[in-house]
N, C-alpha and C. Protein backbone atom coordinates (compact mmCIF):
# COMPACT_ATOMS: atom_id res chain seq x y z
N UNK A 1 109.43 83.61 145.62
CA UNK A 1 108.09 83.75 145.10
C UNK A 1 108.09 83.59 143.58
N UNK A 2 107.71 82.40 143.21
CA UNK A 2 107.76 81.92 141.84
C UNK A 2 106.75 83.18 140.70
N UNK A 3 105.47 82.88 141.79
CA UNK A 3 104.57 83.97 140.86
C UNK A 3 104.85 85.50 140.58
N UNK A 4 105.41 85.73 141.75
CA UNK A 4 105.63 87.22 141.70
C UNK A 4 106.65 87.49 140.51
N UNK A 5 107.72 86.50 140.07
CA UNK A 5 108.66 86.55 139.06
C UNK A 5 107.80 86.63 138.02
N UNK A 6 107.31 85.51 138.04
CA UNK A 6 106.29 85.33 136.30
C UNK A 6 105.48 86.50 136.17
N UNK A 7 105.15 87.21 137.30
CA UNK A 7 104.19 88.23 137.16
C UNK A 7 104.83 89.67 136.24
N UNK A 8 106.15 89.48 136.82
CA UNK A 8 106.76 90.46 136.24
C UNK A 8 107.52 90.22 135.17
N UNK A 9 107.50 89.18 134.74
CA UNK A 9 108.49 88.82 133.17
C UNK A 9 107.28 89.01 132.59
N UNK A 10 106.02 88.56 132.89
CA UNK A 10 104.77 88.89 132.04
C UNK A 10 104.71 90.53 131.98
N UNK A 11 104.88 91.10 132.87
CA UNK A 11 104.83 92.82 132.59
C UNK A 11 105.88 92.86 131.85
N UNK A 12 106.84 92.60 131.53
CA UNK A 12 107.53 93.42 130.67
C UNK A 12 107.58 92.21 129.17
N UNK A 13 106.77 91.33 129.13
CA UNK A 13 106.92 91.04 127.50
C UNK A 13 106.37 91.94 126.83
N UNK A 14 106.86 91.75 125.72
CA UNK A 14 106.10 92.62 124.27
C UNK A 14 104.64 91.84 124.12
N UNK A 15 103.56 92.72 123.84
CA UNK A 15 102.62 92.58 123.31
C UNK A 15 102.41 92.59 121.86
N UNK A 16 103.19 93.38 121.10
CA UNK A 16 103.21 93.79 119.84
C UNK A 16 103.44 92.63 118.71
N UNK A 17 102.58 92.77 117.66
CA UNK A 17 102.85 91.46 116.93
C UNK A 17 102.27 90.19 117.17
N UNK A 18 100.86 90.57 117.64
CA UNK A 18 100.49 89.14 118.29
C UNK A 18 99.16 88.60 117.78
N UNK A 19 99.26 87.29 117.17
CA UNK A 19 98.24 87.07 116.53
C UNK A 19 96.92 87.07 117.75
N UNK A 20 95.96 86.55 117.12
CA UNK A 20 94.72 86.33 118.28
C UNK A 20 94.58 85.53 118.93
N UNK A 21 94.86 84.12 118.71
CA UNK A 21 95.58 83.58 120.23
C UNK A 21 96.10 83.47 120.85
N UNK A 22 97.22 83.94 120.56
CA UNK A 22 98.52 84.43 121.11
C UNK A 22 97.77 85.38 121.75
N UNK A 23 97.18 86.10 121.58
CA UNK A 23 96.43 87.25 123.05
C UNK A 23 95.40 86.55 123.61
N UNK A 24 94.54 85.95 123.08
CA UNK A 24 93.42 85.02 123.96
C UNK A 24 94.43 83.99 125.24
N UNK A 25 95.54 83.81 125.01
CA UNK A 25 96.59 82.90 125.76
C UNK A 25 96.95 83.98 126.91
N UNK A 26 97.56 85.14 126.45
CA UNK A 26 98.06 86.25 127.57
C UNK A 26 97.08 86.78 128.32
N UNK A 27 95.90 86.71 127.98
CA UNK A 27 94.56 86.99 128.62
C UNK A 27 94.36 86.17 129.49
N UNK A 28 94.26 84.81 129.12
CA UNK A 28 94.16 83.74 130.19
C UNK A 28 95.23 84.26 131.31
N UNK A 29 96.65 83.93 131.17
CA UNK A 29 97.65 84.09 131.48
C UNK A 29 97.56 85.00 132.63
N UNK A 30 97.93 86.16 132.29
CA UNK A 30 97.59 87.53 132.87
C UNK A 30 96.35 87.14 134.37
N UNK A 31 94.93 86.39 133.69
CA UNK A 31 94.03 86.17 134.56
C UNK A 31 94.58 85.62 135.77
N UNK A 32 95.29 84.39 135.46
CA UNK A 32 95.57 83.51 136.37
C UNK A 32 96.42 83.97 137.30
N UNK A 33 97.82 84.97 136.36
CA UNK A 33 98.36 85.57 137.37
C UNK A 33 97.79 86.35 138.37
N UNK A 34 97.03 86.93 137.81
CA UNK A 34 96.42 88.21 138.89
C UNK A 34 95.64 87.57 140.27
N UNK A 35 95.09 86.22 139.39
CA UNK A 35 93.70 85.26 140.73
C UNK A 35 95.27 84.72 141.97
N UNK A 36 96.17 84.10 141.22
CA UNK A 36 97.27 83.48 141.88
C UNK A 36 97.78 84.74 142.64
N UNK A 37 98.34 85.90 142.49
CA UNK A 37 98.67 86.76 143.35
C UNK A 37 97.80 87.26 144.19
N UNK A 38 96.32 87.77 144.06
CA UNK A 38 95.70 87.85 144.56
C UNK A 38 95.27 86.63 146.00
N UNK A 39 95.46 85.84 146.06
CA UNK A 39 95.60 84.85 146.90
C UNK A 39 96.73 84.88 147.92
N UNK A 40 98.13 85.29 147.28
CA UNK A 40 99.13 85.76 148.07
C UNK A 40 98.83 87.00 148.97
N UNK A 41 98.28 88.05 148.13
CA UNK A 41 97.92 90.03 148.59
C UNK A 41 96.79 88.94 150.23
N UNK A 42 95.91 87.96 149.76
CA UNK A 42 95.38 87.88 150.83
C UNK A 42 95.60 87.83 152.36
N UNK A 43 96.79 86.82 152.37
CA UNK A 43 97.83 86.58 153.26
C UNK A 43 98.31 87.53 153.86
N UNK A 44 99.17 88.06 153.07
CA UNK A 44 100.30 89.15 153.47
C UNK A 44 99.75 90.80 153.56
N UNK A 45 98.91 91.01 152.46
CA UNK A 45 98.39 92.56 152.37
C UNK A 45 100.08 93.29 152.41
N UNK A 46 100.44 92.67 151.37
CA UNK A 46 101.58 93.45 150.63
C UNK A 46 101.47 94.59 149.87
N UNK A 47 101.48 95.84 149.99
CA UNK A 47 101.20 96.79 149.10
C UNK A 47 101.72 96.46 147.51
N UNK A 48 103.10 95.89 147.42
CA UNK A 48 103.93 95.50 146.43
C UNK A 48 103.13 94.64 145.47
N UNK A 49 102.36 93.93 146.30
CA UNK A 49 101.93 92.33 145.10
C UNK A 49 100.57 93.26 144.71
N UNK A 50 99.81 94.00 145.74
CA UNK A 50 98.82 95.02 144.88
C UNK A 50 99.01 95.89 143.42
N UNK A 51 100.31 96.82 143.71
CA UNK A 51 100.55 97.35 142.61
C UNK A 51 101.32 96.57 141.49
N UNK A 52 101.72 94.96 141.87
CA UNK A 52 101.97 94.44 140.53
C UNK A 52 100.04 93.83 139.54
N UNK A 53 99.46 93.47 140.75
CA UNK A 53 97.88 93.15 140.12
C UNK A 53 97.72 94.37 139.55
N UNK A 54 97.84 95.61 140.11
CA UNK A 54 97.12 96.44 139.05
C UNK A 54 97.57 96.93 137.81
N UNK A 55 98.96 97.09 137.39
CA UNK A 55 99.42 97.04 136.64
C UNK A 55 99.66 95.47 135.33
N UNK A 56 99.07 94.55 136.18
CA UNK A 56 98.66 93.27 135.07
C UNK A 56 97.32 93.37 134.72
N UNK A 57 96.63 94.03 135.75
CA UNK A 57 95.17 93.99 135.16
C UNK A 57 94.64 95.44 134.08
N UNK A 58 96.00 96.51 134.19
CA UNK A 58 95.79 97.28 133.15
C UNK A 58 96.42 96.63 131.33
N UNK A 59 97.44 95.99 131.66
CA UNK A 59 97.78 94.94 130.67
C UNK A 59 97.01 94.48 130.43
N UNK A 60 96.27 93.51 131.04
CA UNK A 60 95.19 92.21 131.02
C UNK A 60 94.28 92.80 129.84
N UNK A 61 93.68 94.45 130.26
CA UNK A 61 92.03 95.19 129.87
C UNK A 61 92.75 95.62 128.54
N UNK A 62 93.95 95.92 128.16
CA UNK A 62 94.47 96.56 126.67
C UNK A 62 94.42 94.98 125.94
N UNK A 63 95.28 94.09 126.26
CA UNK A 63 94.83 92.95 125.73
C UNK A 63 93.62 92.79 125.52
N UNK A 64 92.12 92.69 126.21
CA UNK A 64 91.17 92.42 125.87
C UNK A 64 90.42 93.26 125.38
N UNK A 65 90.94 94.68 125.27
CA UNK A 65 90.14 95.89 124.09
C UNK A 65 90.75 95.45 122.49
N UNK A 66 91.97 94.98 122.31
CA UNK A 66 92.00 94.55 121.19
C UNK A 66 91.69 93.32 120.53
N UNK A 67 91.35 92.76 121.47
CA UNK A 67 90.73 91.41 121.21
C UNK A 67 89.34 91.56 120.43
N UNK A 68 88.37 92.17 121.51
CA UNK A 68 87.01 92.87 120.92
C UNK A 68 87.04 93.97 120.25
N UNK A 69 88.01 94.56 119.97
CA UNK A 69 87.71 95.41 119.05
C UNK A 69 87.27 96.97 119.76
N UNK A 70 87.68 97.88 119.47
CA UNK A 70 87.18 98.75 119.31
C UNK A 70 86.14 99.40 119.16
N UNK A 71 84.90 99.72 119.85
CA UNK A 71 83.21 100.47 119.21
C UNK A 71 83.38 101.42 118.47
N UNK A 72 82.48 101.49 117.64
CA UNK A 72 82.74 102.73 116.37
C UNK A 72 81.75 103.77 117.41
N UNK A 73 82.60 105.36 117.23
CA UNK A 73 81.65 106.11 117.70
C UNK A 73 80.21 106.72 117.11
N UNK A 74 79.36 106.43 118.11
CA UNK A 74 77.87 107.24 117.51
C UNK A 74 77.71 108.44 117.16
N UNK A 75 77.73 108.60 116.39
CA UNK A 75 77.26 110.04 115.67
C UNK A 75 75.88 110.47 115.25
């Protein structure tokens, strides 16, 4: 399973140090992995390929909170 590898060399790269396309890229990235495994979870209903999607799609959402930024709180 080609994806399931990439899925997981993508979980464990560093995020740190990354300009803004360089995260607009891992965002994509991340997406595709998750749509591409998700297609597999369909098939099989692997518990395994579930908890690698959810753990890319908690990656995926930290990538894209720093992308947009942060909301300042209302006071």
């Amino acid at each position: 399973m080609q994806i399931i590898d990439k899925a997981l060399e993508f979980e464990k790269a560093k995020m740190s140090n990354m300009s803004t396309s360089d995260r607009v890229v891992a965002s994509r990235e991340a997406k595709s992995l998750i749509l591409a495994l998700n297609e597999i979870y369909k098939k099989s209903k692997d518990s395994n390929i579930m908890d690698i999607m959810k753990r890319l799609t908690v990656k995926k959402k930290r990538i894209e909170i720093r992308l947009k930024g942060r909301p300042d709180p209302m006071f």
